[in-house]
PDB file of N, CA and C in Angstrom:
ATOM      1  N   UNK A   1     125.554  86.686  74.096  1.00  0.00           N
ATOM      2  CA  UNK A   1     125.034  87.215  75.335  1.00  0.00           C
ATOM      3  C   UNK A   1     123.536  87.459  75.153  1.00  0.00           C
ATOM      4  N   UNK A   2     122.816  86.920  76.062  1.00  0.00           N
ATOM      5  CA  UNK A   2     121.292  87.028  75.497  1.00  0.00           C
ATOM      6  C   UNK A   2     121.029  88.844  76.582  1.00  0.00           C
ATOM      7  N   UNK A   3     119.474  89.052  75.391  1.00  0.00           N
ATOM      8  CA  UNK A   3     119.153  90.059  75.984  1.00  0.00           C
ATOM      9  C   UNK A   3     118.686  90.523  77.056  1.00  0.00           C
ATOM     10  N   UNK A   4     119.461  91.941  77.999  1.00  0.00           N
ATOM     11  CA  UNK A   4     118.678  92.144  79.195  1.00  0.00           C
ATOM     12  C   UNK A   4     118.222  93.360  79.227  1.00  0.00           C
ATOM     13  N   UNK A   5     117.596  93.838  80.130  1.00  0.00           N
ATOM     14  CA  UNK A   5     117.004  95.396  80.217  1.00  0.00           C
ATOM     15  C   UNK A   5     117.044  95.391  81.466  1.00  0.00           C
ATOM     16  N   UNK A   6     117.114  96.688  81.724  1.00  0.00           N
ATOM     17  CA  UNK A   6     117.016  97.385  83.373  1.00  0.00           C
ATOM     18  C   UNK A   6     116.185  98.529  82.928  1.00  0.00           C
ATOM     19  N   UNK A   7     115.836  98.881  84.028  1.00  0.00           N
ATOM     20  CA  UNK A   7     114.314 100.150  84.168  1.00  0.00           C
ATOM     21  C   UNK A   7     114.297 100.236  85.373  1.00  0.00           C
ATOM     22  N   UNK A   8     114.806 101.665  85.897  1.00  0.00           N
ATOM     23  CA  UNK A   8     114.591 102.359  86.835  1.00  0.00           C
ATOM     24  C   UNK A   8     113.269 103.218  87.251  1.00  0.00           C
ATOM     25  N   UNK A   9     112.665 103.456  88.134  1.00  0.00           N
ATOM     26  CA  UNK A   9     111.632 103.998  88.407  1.00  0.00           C
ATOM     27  C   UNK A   9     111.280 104.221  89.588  1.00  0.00           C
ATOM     28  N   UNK A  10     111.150 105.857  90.183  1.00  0.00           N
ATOM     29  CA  UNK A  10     110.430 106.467  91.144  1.00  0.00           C
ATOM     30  C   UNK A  10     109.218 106.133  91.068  1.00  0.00           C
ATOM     31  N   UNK A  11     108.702 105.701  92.061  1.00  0.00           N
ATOM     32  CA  UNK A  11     107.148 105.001  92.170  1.00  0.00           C
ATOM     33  C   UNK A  11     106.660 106.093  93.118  1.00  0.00           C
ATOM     34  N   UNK A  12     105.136 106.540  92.368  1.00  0.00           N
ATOM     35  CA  UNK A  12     104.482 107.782  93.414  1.00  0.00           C
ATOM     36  C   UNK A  12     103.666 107.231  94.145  1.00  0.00           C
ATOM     37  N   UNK A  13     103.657 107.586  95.633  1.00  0.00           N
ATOM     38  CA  UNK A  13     103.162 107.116  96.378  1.00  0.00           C
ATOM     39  C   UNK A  13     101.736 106.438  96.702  1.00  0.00           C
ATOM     40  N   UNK A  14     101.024 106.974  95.652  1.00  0.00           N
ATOM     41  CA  UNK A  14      99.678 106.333  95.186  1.00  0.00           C
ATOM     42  C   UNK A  14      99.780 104.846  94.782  1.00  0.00           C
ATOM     43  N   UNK A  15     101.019 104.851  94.313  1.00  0.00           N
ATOM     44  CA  UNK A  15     100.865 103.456  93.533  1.00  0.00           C
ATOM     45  C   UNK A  15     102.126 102.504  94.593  1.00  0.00           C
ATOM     46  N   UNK A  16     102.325 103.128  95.926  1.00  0.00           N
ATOM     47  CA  UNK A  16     103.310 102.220  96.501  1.00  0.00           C
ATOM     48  C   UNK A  16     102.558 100.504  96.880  1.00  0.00           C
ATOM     49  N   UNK A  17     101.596 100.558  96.895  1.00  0.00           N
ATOM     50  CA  UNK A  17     101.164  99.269  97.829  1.00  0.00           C
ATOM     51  C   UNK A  17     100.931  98.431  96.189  1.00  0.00           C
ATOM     52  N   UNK A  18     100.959  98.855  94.671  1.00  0.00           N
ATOM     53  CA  UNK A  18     100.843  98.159  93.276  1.00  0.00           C
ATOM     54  C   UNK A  18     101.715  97.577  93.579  1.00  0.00           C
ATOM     55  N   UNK A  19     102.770  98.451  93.375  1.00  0.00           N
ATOM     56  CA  UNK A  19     104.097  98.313  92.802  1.00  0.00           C
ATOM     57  C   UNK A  19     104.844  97.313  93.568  1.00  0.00           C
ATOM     58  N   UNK A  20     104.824  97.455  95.726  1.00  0.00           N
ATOM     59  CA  UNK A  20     105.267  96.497  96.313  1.00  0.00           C
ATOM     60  C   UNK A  20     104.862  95.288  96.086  1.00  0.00           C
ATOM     61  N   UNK A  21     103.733  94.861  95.769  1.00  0.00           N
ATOM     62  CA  UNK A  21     103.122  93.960  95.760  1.00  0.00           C
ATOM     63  C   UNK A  21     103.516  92.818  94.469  1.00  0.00           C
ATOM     64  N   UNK A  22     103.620  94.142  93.185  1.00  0.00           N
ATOM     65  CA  UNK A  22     104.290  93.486  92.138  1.00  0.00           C
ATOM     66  C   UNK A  22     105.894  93.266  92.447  1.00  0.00           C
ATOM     67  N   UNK A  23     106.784  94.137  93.138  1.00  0.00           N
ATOM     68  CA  UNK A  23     107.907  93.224  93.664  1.00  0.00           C
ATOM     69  C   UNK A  23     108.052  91.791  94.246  1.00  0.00           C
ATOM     70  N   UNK A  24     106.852  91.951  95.326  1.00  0.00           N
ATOM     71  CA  UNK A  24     107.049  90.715  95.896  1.00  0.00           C
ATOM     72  C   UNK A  24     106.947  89.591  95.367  1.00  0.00           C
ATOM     73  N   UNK A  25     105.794  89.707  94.307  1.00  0.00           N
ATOM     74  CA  UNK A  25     105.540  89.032  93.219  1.00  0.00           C
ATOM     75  C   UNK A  25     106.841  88.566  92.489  1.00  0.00           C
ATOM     76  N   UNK A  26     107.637  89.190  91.696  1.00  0.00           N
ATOM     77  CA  UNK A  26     108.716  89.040  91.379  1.00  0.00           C
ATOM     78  C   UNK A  26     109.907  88.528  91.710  1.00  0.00           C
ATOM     79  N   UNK A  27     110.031  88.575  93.242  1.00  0.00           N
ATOM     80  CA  UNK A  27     111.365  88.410  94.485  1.00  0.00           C
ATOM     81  C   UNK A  27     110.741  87.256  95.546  1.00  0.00           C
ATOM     82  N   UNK A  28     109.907  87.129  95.783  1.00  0.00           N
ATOM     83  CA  UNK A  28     108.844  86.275  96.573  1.00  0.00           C
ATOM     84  C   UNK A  28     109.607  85.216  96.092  1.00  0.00           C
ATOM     85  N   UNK A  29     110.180  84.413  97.527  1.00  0.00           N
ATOM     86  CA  UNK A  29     111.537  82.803  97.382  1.00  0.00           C
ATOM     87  C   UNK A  29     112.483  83.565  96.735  1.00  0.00           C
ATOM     88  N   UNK A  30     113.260  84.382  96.407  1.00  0.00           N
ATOM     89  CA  UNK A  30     114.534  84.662  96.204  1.00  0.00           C
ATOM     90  C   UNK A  30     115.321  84.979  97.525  1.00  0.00           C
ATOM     91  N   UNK A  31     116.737  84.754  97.619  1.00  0.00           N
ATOM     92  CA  UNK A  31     117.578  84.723  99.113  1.00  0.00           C
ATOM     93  C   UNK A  31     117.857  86.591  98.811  1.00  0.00           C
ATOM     94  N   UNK A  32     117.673  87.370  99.341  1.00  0.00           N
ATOM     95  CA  UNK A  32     118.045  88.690  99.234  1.00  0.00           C
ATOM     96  C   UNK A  32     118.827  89.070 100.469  1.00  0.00           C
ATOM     97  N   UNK A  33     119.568  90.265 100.476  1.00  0.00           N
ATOM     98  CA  UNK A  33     120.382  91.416 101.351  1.00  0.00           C
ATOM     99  C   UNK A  33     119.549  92.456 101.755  1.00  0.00           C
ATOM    100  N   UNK A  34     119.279  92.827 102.810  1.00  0.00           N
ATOM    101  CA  UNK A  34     118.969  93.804 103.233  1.00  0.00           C
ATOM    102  C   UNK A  34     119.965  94.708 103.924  1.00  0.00           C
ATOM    103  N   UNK A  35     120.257  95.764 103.274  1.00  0.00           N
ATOM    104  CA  UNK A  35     121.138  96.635 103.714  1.00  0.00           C
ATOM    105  C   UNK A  35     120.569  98.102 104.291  1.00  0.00           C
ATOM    106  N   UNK A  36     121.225  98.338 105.060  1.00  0.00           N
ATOM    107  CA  UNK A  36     120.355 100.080 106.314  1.00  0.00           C
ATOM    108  C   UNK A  36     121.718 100.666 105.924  1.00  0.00           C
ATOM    109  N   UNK A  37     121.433 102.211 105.354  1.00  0.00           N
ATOM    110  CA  UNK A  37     121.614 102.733 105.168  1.00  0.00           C
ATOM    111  C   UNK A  37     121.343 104.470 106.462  1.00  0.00           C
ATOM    112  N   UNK A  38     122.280 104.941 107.550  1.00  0.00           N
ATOM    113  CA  UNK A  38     121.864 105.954 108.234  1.00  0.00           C
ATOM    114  C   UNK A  38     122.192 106.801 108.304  1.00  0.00           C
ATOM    115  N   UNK A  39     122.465 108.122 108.718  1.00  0.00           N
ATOM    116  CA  UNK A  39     123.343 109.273 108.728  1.00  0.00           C
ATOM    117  C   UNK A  39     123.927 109.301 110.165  1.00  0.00           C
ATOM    118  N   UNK A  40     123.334 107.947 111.017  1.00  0.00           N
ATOM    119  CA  UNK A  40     124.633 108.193 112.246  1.00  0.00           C
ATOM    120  C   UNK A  40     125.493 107.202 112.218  1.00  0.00           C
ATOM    121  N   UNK A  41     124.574 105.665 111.802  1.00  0.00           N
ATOM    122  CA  UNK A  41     125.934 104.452 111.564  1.00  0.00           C
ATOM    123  C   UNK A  41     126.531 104.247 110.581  1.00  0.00           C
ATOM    124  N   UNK A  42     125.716 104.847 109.669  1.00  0.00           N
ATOM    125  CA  UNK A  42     126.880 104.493 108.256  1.00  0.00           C
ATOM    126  C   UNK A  42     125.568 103.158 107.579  1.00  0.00           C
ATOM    127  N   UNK A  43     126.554 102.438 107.101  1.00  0.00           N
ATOM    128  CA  UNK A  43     125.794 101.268 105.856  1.00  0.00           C
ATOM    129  C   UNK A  43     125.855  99.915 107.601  1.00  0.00           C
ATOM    130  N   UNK A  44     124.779  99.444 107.460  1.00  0.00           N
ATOM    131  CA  UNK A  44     124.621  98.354 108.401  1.00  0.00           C
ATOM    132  C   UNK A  44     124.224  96.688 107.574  1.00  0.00           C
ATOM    133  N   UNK A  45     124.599  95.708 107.473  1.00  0.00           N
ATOM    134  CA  UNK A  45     124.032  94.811 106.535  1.00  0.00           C
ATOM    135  C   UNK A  45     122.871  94.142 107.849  1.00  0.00           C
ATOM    136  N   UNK A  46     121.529  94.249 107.874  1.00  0.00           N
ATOM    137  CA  UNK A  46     120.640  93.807 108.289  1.00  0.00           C
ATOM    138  C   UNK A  46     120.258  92.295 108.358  1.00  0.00           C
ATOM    139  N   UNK A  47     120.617  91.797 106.869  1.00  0.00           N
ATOM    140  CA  UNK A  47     120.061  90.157 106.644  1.00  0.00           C
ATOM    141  C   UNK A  47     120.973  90.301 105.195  1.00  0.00           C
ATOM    142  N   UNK A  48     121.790  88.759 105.452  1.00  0.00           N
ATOM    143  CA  UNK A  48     122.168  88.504 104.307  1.00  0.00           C
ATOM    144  C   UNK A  48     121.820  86.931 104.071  1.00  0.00           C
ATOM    145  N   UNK A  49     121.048  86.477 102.723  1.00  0.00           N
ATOM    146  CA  UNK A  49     121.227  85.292 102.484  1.00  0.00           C
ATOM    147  C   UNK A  49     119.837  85.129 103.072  1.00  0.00           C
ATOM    148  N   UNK A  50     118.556  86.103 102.954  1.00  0.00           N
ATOM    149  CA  UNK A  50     117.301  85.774 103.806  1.00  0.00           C
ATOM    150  C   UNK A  50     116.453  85.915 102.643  1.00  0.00           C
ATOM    151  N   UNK A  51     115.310  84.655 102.273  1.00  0.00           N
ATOM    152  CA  UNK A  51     114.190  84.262 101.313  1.00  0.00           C
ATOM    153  C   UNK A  51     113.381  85.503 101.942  1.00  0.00           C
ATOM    154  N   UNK A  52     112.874  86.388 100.654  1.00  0.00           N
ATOM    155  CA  UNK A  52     111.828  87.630 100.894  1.00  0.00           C
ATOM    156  C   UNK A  52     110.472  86.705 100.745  1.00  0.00           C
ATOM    157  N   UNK A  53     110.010  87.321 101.971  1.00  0.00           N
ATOM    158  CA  UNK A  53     108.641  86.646 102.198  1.00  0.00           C
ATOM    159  C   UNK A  53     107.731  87.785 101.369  1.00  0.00           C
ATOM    160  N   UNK A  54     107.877  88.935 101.622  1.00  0.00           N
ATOM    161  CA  UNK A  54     106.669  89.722 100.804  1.00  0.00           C
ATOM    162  C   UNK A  54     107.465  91.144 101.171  1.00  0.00           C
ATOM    163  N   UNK A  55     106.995  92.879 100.390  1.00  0.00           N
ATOM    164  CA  UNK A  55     107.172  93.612 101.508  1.00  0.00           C
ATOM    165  C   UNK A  55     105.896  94.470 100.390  1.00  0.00           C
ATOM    166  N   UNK A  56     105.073  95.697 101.450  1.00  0.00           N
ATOM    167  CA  UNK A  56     104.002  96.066 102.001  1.00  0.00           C
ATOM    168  C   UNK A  56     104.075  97.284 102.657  1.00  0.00           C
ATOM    169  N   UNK A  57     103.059  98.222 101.893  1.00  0.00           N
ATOM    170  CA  UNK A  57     103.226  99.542 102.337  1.00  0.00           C
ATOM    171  C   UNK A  57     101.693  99.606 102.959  1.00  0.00           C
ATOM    172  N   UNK A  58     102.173 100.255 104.488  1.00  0.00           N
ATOM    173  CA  UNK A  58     100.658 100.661 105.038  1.00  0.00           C
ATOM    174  C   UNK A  58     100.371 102.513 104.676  1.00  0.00           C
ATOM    175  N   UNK A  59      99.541 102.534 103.579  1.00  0.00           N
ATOM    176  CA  UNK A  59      99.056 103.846 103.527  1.00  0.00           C
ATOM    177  C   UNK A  59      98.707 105.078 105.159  1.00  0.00           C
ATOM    178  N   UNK A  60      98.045 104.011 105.911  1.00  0.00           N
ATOM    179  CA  UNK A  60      97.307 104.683 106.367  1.00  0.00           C
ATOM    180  C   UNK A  60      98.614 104.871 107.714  1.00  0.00           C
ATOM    181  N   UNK A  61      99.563 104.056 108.098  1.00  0.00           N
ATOM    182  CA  UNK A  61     100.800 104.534 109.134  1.00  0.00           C
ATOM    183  C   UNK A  61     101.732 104.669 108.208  1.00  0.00           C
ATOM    184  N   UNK A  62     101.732 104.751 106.867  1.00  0.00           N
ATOM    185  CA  UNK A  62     102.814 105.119 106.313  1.00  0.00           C
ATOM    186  C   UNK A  62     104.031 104.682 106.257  1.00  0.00           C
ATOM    187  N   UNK A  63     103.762 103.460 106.249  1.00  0.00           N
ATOM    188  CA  UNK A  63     105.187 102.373 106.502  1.00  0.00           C
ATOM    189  C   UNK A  63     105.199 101.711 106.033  1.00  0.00           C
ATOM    190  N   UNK A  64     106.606 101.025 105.096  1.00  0.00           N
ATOM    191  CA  UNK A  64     107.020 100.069 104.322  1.00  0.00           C
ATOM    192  C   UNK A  64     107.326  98.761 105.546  1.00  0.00           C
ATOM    193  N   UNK A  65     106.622  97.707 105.057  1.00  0.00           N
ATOM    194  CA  UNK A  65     107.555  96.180 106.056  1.00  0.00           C
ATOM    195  C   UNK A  65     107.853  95.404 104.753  1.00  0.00           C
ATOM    196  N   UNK A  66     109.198  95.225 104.957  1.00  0.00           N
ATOM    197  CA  UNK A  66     109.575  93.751 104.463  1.00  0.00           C
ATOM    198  C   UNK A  66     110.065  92.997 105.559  1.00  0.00           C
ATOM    199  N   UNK A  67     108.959  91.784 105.216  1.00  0.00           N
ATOM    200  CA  UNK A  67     109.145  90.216 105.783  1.00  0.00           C
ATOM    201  C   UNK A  67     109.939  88.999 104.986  1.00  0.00           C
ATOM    202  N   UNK A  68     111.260  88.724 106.027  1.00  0.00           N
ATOM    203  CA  UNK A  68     112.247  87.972 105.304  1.00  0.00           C
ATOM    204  C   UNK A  68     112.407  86.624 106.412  1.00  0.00           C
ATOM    205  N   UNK A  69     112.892  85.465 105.483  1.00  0.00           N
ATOM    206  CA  UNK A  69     112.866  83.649 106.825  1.00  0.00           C
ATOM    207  C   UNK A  69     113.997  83.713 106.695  1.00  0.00           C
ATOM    208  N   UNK A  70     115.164  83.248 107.704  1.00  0.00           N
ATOM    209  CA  UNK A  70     116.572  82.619 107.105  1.00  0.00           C
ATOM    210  C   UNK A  70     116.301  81.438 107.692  1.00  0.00           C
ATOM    211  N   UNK A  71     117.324  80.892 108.403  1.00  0.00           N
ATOM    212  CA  UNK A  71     117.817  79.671 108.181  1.00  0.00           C
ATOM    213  C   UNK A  71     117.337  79.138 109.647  1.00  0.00           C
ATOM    214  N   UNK A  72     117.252  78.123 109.638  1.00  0.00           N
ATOM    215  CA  UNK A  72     116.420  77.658 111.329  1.00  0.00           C
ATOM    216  C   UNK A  72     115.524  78.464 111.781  1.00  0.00           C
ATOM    217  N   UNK A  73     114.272  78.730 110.954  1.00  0.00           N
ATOM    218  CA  UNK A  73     113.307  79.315 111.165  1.00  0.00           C
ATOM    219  C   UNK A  73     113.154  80.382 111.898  1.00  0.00           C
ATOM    220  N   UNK A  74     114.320  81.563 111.352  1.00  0.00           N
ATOM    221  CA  UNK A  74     114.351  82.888 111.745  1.00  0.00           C
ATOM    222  C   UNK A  74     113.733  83.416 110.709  1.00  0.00           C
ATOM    223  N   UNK A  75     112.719  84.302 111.427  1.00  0.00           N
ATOM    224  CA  UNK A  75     112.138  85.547 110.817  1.00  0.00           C
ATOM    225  C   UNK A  75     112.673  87.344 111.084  1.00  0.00           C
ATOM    226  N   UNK A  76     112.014  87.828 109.991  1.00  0.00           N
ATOM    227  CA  UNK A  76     112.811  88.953 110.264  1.00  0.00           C
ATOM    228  C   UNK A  76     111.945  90.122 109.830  1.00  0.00           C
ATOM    229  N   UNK A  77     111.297  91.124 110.167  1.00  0.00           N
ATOM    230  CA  UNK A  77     110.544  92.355 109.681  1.00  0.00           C
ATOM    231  C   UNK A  77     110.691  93.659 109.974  1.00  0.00           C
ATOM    232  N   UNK A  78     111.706  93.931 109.147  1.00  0.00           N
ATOM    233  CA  UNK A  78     112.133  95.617 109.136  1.00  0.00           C
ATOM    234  C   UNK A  78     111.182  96.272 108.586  1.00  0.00           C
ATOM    235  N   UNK A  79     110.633  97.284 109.721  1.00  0.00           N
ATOM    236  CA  UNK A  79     109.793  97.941 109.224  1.00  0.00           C
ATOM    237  C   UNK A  79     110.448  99.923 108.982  1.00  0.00           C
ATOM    238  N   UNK A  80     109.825 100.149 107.523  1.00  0.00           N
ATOM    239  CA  UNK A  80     110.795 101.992 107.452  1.00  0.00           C
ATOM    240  C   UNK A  80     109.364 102.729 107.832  1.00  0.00           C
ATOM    241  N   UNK A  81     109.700 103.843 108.507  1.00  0.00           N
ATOM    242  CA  UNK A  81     108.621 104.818 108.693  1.00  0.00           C
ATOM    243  C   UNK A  81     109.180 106.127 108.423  1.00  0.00           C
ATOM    244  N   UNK A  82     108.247 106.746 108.163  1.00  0.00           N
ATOM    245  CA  UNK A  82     109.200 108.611 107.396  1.00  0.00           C
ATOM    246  C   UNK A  82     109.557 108.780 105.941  1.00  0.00           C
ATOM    247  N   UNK A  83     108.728 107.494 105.364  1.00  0.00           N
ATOM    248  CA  UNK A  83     109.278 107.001 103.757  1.00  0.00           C
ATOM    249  C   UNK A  83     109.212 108.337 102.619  1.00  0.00           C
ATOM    250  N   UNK A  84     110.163 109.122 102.240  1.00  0.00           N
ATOM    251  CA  UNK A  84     110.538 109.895 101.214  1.00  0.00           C
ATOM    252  C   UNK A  84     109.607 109.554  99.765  1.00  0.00           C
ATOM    253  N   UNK A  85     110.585 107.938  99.630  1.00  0.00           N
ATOM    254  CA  UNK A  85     110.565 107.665  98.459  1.00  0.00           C
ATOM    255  C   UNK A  85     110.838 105.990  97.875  1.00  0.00           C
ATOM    256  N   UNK A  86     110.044 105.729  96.546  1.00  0.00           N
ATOM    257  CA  UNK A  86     110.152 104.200  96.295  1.00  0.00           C
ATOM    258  C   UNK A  86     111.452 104.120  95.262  1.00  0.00           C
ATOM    259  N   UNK A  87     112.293 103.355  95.041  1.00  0.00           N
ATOM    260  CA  UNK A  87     113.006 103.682  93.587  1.00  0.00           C
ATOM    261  C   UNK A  87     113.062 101.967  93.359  1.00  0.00           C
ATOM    262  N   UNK A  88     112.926 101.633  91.789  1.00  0.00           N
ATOM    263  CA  UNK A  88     113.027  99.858  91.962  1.00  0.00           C
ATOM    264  C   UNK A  88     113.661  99.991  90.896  1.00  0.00           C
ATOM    265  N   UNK A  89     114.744  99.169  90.645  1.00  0.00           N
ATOM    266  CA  UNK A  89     115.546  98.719  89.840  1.00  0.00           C
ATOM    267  C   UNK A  89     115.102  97.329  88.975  1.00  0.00           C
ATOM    268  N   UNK A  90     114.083  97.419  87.978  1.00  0.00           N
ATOM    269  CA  UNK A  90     113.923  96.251  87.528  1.00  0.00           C
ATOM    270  C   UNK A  90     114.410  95.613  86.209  1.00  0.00           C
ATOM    271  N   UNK A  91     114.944  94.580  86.301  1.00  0.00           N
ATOM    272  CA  UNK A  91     115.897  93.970  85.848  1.00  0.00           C
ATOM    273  C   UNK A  91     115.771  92.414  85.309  1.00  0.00           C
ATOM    274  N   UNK A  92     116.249  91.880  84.212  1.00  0.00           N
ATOM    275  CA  UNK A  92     115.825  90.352  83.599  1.00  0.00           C
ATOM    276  C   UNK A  92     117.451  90.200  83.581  1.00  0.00           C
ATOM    277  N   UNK A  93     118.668  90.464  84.598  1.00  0.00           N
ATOM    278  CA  UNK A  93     119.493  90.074  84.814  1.00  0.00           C
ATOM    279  C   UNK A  93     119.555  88.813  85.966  1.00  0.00           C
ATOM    280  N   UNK A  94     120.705  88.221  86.121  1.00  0.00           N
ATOM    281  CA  UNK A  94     120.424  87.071  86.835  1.00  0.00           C
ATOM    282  C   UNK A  94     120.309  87.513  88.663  1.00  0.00           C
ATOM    283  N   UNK A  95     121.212  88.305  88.399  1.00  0.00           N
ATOM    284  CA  UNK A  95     121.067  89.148  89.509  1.00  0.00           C
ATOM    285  C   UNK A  95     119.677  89.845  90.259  1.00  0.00           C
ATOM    286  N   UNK A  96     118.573  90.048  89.547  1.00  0.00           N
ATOM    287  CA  UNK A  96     117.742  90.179  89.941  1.00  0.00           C
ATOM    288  C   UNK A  96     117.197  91.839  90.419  1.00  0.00           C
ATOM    289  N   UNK A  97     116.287  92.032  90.698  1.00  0.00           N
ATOM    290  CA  UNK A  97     116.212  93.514  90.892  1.00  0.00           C
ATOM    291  C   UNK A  97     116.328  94.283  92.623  1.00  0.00           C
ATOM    292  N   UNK A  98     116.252  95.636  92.296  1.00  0.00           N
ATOM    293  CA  UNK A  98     117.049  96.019  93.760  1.00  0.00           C
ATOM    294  C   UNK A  98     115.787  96.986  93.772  1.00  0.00           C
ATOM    295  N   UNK A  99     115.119  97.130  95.273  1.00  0.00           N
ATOM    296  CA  UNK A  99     113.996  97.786  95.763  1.00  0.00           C
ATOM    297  C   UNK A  99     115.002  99.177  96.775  1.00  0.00           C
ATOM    298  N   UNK A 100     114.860 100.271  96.829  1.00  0.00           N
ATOM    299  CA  UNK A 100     115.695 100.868  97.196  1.00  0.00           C
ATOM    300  C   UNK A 100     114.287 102.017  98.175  1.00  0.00           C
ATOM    301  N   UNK A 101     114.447 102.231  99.484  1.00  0.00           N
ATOM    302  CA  UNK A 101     113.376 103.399 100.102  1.00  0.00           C
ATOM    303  C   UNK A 101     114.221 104.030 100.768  1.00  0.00           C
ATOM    304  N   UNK A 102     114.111 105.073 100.600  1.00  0.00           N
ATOM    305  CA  UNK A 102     114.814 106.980 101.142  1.00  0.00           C
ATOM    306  C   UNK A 102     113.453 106.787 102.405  1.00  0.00           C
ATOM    307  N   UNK A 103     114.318 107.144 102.855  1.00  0.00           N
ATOM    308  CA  UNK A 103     113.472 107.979 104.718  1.00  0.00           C
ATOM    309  C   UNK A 103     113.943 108.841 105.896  1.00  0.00           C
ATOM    310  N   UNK A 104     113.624 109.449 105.754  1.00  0.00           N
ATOM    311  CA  UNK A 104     114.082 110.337 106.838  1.00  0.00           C
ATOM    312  C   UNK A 104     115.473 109.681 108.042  1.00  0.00           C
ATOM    313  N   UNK A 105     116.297 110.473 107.477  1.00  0.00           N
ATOM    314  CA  UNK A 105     117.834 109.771 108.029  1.00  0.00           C
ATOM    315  C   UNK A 105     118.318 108.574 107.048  1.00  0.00           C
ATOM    316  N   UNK A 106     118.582 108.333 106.319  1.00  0.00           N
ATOM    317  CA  UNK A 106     118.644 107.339 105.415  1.00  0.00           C
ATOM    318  C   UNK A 106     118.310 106.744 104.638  1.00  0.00           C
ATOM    319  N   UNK A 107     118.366 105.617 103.878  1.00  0.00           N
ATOM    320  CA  UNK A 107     117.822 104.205 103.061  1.00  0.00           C
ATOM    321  C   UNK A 107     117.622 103.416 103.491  1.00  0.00           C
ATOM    322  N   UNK A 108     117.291 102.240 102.762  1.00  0.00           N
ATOM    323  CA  UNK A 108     117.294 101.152 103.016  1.00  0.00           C
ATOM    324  C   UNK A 108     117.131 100.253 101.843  1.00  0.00           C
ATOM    325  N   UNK A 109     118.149  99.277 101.318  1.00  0.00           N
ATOM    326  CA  UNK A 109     118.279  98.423  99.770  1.00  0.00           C
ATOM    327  C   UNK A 109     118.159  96.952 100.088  1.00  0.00           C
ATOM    328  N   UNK A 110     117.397  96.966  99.369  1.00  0.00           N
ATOM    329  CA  UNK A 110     117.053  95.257  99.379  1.00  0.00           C
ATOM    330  C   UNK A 110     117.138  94.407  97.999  1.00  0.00           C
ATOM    331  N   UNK A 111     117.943  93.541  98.043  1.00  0.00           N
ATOM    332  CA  UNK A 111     118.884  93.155  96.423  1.00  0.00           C
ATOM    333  C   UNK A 111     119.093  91.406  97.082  1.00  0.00           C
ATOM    334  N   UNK A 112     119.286  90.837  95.589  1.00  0.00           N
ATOM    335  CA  UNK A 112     119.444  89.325  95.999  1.00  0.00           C
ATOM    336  C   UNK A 112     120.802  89.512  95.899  1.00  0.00           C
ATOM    337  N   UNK A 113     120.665  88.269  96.899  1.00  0.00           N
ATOM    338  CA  UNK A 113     122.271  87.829  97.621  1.00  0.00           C
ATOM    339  C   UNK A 113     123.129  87.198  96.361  1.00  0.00           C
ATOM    340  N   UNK A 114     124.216  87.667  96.780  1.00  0.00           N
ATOM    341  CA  UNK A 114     125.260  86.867  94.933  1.00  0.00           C
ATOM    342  C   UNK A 114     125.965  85.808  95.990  1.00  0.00           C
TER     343      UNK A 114
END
């Protein structure tokens, strides 16, 4: 079994627009899940099976967007506002790593599609 590592990490908000950027870097052409997470609907699956185009924190409105393509040139840009918190799951599994944001009323997880 060759070697893997995982590394979890709360990212402080100073360093959200590094750190996204180095995700996208990382996940940028991978097919990922976007899953919503709320305290009135429950778990919602948003996009499954959608190439992450990038995602991007605006300091100054305080909002995370991830931009995702699927299939017959659908686009897709969930944007979170009220953002808590960053948590990234990074990972040299095949599976790939999971970007996870807390916000006011919920989450929101973004993980490649198996």
């Amino acid at each position: 079994m060759a070697n893997t590592t995982t590394t979890t990490t709360t990212t402080a908000e100073a360093l959200w627009v590094a750190e996204l950027n180095d995700f996208s870097a990382r996940n940028g052409g991978r097919r990922m899940d976007l899953e919503v997470v709320g305290d009135v609907l429950g778990l919602q699956n948003e996009a499954t099976d959608f190439i992450l185009r990038g995602v991007a924190y605006d300091p100054r409105d305080k909002r995370i967007e991830i931009m995702m393509s699927g299939a017959e040139g659908a686009h897709l840009t969930h944007t979170v506002g009220q953002v808590a918190s960053v948590d990234m799951l990074l990972t040299t599994f095949p599976s790939g790593d999971v970007l996870r944001i807390v916000h006011e009323g919920g989450q929101v997880m973004l993980h490649c599609s198996m």
